[in-house]
N, C-alpha and C. Protein backbone atom coordinates (compact mmCIF):
# COMPACT_ATOMS: atom_id res chain seq x y z
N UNK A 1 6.82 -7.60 -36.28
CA UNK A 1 7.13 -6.55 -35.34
C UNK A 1 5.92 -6.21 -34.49
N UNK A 2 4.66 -6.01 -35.54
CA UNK A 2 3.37 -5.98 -34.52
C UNK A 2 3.29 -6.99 -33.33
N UNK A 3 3.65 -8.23 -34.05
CA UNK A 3 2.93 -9.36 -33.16
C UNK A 3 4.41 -9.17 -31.73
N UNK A 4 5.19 -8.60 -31.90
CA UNK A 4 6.10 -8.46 -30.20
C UNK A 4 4.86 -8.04 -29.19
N UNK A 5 4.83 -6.96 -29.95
CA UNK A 5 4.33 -5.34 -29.19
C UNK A 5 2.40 -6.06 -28.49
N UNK A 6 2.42 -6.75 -29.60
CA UNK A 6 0.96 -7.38 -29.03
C UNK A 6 0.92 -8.38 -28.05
N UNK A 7 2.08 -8.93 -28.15
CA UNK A 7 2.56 -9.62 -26.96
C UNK A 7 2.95 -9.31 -26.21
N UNK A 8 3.37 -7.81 -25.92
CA UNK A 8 4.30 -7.45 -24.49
C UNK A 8 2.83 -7.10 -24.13
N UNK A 9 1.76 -6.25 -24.88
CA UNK A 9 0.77 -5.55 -24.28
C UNK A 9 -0.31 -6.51 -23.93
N UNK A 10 0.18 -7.86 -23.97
CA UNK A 10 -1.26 -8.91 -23.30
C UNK A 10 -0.57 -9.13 -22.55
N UNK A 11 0.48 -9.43 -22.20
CA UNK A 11 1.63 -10.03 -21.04
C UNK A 11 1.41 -9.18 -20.31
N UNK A 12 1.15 -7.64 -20.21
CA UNK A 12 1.00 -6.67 -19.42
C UNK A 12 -0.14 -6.51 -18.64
N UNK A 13 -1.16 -6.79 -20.07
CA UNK A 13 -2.59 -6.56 -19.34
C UNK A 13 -3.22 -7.65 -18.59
N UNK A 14 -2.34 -8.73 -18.40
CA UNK A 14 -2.36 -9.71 -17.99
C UNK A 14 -2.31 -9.92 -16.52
N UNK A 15 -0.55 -8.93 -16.52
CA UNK A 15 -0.27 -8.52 -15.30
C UNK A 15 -1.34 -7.57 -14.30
N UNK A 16 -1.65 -6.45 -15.35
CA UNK A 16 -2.36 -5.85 -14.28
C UNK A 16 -3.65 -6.31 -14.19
N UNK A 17 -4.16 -6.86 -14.58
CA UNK A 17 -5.72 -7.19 -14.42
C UNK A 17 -5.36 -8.28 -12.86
N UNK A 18 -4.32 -9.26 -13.18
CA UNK A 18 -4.25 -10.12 -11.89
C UNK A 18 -3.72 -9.45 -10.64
N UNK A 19 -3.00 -8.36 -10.54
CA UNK A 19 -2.23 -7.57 -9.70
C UNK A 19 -3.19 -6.55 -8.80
N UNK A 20 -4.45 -5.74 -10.11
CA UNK A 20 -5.24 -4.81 -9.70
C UNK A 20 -5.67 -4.91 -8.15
N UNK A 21 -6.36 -6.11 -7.96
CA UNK A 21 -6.63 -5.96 -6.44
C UNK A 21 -5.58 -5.26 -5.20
N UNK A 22 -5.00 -5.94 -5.61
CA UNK A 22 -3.43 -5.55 -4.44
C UNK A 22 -2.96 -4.80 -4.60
N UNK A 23 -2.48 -3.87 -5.87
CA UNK A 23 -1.97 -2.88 -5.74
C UNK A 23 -3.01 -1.69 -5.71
N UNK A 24 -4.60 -1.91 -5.88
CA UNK A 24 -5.29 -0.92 -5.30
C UNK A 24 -5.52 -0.99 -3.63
N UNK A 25 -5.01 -1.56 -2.96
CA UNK A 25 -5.17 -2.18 -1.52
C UNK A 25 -4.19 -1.52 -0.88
N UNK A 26 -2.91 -2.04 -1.56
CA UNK A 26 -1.51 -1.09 -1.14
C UNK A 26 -1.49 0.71 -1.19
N UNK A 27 -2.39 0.76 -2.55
CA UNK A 27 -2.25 2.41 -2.84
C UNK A 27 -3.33 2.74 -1.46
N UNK A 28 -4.33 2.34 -1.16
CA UNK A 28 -5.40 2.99 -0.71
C UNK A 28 -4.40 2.98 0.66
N UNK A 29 -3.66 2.03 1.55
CA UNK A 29 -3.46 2.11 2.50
C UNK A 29 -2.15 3.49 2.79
N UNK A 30 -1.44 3.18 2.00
CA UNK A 30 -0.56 4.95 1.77
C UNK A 30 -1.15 6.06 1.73
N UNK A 31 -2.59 6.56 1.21
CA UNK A 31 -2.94 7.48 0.34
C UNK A 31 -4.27 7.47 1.09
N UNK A 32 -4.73 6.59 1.48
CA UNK A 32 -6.17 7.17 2.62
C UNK A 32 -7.65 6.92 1.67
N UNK A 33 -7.11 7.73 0.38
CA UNK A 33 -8.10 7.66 -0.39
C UNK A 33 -8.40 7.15 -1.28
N UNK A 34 -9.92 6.52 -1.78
CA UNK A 34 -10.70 5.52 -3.11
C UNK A 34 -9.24 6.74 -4.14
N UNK A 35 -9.77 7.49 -4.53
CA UNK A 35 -9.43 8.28 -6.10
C UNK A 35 -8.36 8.29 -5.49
N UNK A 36 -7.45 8.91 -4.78
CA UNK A 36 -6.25 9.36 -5.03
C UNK A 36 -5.31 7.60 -4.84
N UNK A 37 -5.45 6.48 -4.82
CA UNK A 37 -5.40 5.06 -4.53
C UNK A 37 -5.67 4.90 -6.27
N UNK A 38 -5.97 4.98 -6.53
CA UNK A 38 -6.65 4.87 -8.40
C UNK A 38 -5.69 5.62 -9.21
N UNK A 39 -5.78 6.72 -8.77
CA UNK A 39 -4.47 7.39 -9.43
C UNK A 39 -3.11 7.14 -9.07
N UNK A 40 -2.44 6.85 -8.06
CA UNK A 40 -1.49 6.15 -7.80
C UNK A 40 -1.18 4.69 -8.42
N UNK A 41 -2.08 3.94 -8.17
CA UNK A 41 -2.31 2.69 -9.04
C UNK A 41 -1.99 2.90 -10.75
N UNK A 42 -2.79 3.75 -11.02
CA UNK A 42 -2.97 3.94 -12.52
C UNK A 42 -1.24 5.03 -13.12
N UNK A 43 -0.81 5.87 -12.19
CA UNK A 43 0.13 6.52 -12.73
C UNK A 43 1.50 5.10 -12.39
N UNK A 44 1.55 4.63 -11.37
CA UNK A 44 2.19 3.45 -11.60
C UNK A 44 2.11 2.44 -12.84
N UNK A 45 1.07 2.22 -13.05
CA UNK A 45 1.01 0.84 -14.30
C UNK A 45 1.20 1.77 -15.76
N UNK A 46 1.09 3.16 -15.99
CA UNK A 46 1.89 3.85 -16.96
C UNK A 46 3.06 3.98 -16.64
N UNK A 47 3.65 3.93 -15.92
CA UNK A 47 5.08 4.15 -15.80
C UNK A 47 6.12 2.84 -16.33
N UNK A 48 5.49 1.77 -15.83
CA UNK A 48 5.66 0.29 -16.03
C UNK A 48 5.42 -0.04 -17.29
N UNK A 49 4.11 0.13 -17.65
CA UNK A 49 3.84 -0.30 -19.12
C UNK A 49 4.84 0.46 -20.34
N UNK A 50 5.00 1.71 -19.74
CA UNK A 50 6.49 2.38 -21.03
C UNK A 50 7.76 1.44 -20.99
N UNK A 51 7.88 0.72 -19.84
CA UNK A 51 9.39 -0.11 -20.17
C UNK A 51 9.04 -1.77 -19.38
N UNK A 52 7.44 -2.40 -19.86
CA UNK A 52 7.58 -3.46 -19.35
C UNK A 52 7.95 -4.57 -19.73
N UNK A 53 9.02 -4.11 -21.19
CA UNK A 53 9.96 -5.19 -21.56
C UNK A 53 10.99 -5.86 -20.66
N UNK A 54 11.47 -4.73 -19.45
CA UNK A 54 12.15 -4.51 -18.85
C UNK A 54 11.89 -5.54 -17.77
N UNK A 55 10.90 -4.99 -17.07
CA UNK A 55 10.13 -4.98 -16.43
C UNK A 55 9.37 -6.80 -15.97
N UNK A 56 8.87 -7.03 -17.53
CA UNK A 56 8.48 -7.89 -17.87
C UNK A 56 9.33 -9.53 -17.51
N UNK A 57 10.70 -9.15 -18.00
CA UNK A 57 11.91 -9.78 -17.76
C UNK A 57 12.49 -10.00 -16.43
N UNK A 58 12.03 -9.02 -15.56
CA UNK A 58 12.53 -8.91 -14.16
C UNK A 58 12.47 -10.60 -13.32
N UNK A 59 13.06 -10.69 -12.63
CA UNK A 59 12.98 -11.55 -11.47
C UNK A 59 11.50 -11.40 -10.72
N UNK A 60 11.66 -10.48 -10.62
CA UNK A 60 10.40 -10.54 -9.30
C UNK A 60 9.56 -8.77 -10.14
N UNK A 61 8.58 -9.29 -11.18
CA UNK A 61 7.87 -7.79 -11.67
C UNK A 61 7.25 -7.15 -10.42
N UNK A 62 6.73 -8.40 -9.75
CA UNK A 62 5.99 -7.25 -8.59
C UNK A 62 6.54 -6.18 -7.52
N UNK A 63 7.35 -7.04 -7.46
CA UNK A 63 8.74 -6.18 -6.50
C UNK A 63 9.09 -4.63 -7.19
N UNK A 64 9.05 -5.00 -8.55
CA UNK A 64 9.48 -3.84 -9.26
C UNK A 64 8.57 -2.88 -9.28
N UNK A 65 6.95 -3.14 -9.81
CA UNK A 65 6.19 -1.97 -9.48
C UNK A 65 5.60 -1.64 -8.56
N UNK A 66 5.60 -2.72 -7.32
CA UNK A 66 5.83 -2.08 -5.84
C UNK A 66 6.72 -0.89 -5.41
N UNK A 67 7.85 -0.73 -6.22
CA UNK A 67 8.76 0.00 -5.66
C UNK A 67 8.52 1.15 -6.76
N UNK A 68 7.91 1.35 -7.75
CA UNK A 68 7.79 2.40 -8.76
C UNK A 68 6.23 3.00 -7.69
N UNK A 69 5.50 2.25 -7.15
CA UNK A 69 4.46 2.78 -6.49
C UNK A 69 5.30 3.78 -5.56
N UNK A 70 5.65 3.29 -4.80
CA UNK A 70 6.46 3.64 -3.57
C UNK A 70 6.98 5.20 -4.09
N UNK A 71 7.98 4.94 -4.54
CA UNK A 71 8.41 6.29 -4.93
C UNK A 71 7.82 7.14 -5.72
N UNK A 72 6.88 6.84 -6.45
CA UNK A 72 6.04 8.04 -6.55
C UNK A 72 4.85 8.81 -5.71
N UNK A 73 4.39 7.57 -4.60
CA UNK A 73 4.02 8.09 -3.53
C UNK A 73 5.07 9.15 -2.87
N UNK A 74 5.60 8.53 -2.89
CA UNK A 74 6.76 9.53 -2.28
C UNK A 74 7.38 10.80 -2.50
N UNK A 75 7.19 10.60 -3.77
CA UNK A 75 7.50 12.36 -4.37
C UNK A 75 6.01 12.79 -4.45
N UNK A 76 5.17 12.68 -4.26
CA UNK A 76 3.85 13.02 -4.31
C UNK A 76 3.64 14.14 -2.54
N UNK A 77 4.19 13.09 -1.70
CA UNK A 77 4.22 13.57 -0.23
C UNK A 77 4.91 14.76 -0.31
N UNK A 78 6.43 14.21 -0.92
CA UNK A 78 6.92 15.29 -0.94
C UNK A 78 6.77 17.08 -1.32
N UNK A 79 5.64 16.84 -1.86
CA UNK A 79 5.29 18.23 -2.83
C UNK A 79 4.55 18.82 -1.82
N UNK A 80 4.05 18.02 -0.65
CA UNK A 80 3.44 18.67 0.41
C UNK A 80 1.58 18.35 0.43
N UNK A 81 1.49 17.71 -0.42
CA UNK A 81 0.15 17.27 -0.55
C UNK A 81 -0.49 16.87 0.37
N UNK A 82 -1.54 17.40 1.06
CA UNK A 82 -2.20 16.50 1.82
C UNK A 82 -3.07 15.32 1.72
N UNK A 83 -2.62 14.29 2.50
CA UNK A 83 -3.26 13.48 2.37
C UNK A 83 -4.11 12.99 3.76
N UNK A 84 -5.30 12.41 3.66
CA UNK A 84 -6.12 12.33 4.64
C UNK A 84 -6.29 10.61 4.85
N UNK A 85 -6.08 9.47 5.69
CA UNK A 85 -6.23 8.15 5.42
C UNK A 85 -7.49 8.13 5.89
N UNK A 86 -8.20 8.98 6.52
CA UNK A 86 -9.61 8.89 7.40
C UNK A 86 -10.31 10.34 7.17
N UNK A 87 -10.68 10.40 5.76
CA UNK A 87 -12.00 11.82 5.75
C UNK A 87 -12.77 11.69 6.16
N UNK A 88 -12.99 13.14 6.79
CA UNK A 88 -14.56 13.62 7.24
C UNK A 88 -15.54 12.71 6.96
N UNK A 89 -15.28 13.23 5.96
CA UNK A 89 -16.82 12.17 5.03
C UNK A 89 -16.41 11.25 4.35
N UNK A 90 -17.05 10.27 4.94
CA UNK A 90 -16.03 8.73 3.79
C UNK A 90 -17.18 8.10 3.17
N UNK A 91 -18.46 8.96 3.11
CA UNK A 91 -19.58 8.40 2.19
C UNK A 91 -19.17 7.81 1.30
N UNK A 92 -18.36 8.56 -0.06
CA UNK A 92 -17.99 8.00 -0.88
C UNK A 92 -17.09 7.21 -1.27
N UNK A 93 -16.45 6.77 0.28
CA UNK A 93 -15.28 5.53 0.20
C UNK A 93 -15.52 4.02 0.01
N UNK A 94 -15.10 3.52 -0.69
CA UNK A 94 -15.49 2.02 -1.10
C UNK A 94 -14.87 0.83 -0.10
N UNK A 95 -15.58 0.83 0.19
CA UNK A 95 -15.58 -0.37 1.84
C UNK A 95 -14.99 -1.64 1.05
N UNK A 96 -14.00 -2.36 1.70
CA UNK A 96 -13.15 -3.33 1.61
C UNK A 96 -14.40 -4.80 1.87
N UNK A 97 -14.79 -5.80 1.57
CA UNK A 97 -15.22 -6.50 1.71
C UNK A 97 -14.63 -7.25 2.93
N UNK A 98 -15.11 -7.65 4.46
CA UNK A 98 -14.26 -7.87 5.14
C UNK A 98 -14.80 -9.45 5.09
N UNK A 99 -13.33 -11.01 4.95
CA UNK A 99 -13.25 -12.31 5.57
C UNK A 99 -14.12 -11.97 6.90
N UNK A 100 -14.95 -13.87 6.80
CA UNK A 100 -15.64 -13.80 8.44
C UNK A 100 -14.86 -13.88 9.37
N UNK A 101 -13.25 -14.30 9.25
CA UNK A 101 -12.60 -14.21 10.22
C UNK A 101 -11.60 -13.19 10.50
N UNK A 102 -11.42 -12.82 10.09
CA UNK A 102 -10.78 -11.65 9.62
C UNK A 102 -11.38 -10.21 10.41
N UNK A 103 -10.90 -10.14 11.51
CA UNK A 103 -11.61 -9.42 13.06
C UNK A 103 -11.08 -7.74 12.37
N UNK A 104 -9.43 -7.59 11.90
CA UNK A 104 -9.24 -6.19 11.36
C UNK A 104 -10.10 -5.92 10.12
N UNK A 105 -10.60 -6.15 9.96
CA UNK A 105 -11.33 -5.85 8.16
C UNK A 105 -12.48 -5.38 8.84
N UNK A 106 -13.21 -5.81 10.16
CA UNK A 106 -14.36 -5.42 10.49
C UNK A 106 -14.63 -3.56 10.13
N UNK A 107 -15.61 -2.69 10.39
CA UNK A 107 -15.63 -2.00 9.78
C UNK A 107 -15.17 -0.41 11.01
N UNK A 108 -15.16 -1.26 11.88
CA UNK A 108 -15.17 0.04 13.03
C UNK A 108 -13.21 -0.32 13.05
N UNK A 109 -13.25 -1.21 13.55
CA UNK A 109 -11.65 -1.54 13.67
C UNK A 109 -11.01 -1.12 12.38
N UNK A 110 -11.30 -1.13 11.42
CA UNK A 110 -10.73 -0.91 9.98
C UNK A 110 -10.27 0.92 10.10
N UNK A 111 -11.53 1.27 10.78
CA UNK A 111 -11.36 2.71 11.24
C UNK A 111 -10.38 3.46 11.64
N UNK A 112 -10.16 2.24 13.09
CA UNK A 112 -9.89 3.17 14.03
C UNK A 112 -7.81 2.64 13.55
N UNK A 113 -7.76 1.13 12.04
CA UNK A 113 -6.22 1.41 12.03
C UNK A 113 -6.03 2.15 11.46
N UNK A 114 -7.14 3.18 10.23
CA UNK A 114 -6.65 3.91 9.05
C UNK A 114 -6.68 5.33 9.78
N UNK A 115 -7.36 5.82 10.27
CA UNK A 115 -7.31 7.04 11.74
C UNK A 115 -5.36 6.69 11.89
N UNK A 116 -5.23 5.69 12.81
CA UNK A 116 -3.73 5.59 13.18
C UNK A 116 -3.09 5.39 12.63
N UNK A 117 -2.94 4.73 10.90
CA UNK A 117 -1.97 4.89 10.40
C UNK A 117 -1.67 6.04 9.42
N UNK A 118 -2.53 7.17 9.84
CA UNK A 118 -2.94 8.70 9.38
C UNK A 118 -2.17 9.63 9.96
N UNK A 119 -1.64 9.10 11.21
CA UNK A 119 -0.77 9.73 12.47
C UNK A 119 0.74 9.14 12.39
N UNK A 120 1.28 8.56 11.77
CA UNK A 120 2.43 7.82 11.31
C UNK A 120 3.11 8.42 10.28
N UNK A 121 4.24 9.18 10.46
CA UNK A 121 5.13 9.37 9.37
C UNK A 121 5.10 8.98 8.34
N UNK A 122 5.47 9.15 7.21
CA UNK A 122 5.40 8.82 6.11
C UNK A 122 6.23 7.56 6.01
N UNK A 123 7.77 7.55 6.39
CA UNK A 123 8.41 6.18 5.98
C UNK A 123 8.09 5.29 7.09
N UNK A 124 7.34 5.21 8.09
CA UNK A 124 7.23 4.79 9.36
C UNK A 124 5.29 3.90 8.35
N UNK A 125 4.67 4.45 7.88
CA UNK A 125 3.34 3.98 7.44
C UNK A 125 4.01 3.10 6.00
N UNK A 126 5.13 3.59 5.55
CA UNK A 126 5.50 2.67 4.42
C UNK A 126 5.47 1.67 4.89
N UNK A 127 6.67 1.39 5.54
CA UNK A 127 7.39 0.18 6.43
C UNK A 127 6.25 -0.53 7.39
N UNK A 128 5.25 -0.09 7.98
CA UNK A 128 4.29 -0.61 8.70
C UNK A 128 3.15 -1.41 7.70
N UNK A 129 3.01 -0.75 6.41
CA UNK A 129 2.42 -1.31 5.32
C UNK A 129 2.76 -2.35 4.58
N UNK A 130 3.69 -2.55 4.62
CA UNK A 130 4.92 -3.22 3.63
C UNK A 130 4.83 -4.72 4.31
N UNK A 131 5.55 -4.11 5.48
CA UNK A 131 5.81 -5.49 6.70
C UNK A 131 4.41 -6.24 7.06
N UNK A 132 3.30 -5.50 7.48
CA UNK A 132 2.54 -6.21 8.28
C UNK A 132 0.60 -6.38 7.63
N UNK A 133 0.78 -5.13 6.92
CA UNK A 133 -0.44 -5.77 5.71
C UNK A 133 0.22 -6.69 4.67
N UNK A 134 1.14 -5.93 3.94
CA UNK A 134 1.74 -6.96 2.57
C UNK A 134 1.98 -7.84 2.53
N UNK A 135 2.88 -8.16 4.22
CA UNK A 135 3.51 -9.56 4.56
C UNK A 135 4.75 -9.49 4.35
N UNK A 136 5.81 -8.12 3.78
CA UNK A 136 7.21 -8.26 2.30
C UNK A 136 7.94 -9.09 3.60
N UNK A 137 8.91 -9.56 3.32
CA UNK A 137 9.93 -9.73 4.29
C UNK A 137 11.07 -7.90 4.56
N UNK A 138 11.81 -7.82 5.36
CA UNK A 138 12.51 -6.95 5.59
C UNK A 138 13.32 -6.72 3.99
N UNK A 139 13.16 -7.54 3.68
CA UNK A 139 14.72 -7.24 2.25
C UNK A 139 13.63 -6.30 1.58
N UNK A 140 12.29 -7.30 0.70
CA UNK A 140 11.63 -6.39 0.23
C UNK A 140 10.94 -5.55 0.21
N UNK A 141 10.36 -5.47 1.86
CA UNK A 141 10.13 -4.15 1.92
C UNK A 141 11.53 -2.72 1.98
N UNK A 142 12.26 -3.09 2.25
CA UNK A 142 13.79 -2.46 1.68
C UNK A 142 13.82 -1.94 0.64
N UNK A 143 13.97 -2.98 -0.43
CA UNK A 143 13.82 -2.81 -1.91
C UNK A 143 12.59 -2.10 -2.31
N UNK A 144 11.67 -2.17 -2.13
CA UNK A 144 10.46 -1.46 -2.37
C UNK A 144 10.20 0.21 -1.91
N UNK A 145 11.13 0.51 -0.90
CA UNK A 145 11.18 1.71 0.06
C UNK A 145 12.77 2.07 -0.32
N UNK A 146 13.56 1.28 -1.20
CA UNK A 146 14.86 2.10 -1.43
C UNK A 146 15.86 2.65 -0.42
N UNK A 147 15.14 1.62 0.60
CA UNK A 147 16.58 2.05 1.90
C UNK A 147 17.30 0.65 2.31
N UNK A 148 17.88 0.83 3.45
CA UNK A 148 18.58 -0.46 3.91
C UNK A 148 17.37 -1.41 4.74
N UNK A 149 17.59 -2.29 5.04
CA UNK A 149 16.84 -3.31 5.97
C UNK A 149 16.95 -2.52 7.22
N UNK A 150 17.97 -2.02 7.38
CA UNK A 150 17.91 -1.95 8.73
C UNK A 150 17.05 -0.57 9.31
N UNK A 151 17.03 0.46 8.02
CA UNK A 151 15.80 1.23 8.30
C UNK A 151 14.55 1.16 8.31
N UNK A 152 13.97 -0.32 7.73
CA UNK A 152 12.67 -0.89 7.41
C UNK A 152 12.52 -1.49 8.76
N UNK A 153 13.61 -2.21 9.57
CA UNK A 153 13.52 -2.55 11.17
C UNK A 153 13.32 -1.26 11.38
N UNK A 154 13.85 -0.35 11.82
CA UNK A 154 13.72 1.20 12.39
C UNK A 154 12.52 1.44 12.48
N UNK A 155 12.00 1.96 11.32
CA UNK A 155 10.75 2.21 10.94
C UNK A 155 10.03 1.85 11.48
N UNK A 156 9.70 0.68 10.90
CA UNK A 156 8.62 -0.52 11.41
C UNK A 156 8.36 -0.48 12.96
N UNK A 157 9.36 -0.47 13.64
CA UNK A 157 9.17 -0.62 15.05
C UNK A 157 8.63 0.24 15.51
N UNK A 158 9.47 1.37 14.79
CA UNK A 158 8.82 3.15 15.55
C UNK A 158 7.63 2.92 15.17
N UNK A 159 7.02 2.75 14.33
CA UNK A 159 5.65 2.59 13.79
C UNK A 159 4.72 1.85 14.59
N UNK A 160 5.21 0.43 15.05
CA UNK A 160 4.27 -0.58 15.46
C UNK A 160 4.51 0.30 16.94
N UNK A 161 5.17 0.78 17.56
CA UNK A 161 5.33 1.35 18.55
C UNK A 161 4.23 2.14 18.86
N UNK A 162 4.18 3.41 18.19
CA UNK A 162 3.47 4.19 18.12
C UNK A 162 1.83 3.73 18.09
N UNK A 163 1.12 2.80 17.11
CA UNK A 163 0.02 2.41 17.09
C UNK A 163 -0.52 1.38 18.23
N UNK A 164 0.62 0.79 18.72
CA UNK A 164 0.17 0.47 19.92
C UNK A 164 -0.20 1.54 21.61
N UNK A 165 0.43 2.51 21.09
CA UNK A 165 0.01 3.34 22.19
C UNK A 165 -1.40 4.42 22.04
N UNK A 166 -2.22 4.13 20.81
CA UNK A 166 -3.04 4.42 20.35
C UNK A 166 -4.55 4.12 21.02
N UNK A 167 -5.05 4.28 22.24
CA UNK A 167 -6.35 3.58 23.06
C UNK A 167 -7.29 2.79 22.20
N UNK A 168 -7.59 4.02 21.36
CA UNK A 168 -8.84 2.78 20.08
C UNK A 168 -7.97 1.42 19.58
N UNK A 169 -6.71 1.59 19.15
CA UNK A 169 -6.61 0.25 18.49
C UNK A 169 -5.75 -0.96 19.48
N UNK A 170 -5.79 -0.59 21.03
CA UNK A 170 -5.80 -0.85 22.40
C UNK A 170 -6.54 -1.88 22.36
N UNK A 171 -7.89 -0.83 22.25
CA UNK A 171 -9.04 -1.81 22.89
C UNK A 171 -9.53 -2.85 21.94
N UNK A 172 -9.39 -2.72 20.67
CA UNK A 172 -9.41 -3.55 19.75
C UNK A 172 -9.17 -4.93 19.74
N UNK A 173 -7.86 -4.54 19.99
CA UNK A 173 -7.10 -6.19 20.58
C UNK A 173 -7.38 -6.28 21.46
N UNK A 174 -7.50 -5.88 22.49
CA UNK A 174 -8.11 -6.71 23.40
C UNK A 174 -8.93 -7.40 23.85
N UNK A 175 -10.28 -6.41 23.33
CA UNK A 175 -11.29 -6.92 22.93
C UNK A 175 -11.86 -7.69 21.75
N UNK A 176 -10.96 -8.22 20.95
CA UNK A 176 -11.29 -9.35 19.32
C UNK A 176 -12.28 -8.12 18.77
N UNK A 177 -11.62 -7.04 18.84
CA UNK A 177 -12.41 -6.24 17.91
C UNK A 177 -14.08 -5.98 17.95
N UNK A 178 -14.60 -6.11 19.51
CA UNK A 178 -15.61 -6.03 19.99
C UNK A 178 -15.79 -5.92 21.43
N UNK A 179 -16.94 -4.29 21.33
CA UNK A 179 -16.87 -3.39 22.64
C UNK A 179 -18.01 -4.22 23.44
């Protein structure tokens, strides 16, 4: 009976040790912030680890605690919490290691998308997150956000809409991310 339980809990820690990067990447981009990105992360992989027999078994696990992220971001918003994607002071924010090619990772541009995706609705920054950092296709970012596809099109658009009318992240592209 031990040896299940020792096996679901390496199969797990398995999972999250290989997952950690990305789903601290995903939390930080919802949530703005190092700690409150950690705690999201971390109250997710307790939530998971209580039923990752379940879980474990799934088709697609990641899909699944993508979408346990999601909605607890979500009731989190809901409580009215503020959240900031661009503090005052981001001394103590832990800078993303940016690819040499990789022109958005630079550190001013990185800025000026987390500033704008700070100004984005809540299901409008899901769906903009989902789709175009994550890569999901429309279904799973759907599934992950608990609505139809066709509100993840909605979204998304209003979203990409909006950040394009944004001057800083304007000039960005236009300029390859250099003034």
């Amino acid at each position: 009976m031990g040896d299940g339980k020792n096996a679901r809990s390496d199969e797990f820690q398995s999972f999250m040790v290989g997952r950690w990067p990305h789903l601290m990447r995903t939390a930080f981009l919802l949530t703005g912030e190092q700690h409150a990105a950690e705690d999201l992360v971390q109250s997710t992989l307790e939530r998971v680890y209580v039923s990752w027999r379940k879980v474990g078994a799934a088709d697609d696990p990641e899909a699944y605690v993508r979408r346990v992220m999601i909605n607890l971001h979500a009731r989190k918003h809901r409580k009215r919490l503020k959240e900031f994607l661009a503090p005052k002071d981001d001394s103590g924010l832990v800078r993303e290691v940016a690819d040499t090619g990789d022109r958005i990772a630079q550190a001013d541009d990185r800025g000026a998308l987390l500033k704008a995706l700070a100004q984005l609705p809540l299901r409008q920054r899901e769906a903009v997150v989902l789709r175009y950092w994550e890569d999901l296709t429309e279904t799973q970012a759907a599934e992950a956000m608990g609505c139809s596809v066709g509100t993840v099109k909605s979204n998304a658009a209003k979203g990409i809409a909006k950040l394009r009318a944004i001057p800083a992240l304007a000039e960005t592209v236009m300029y390859g991310g250099r003034k």
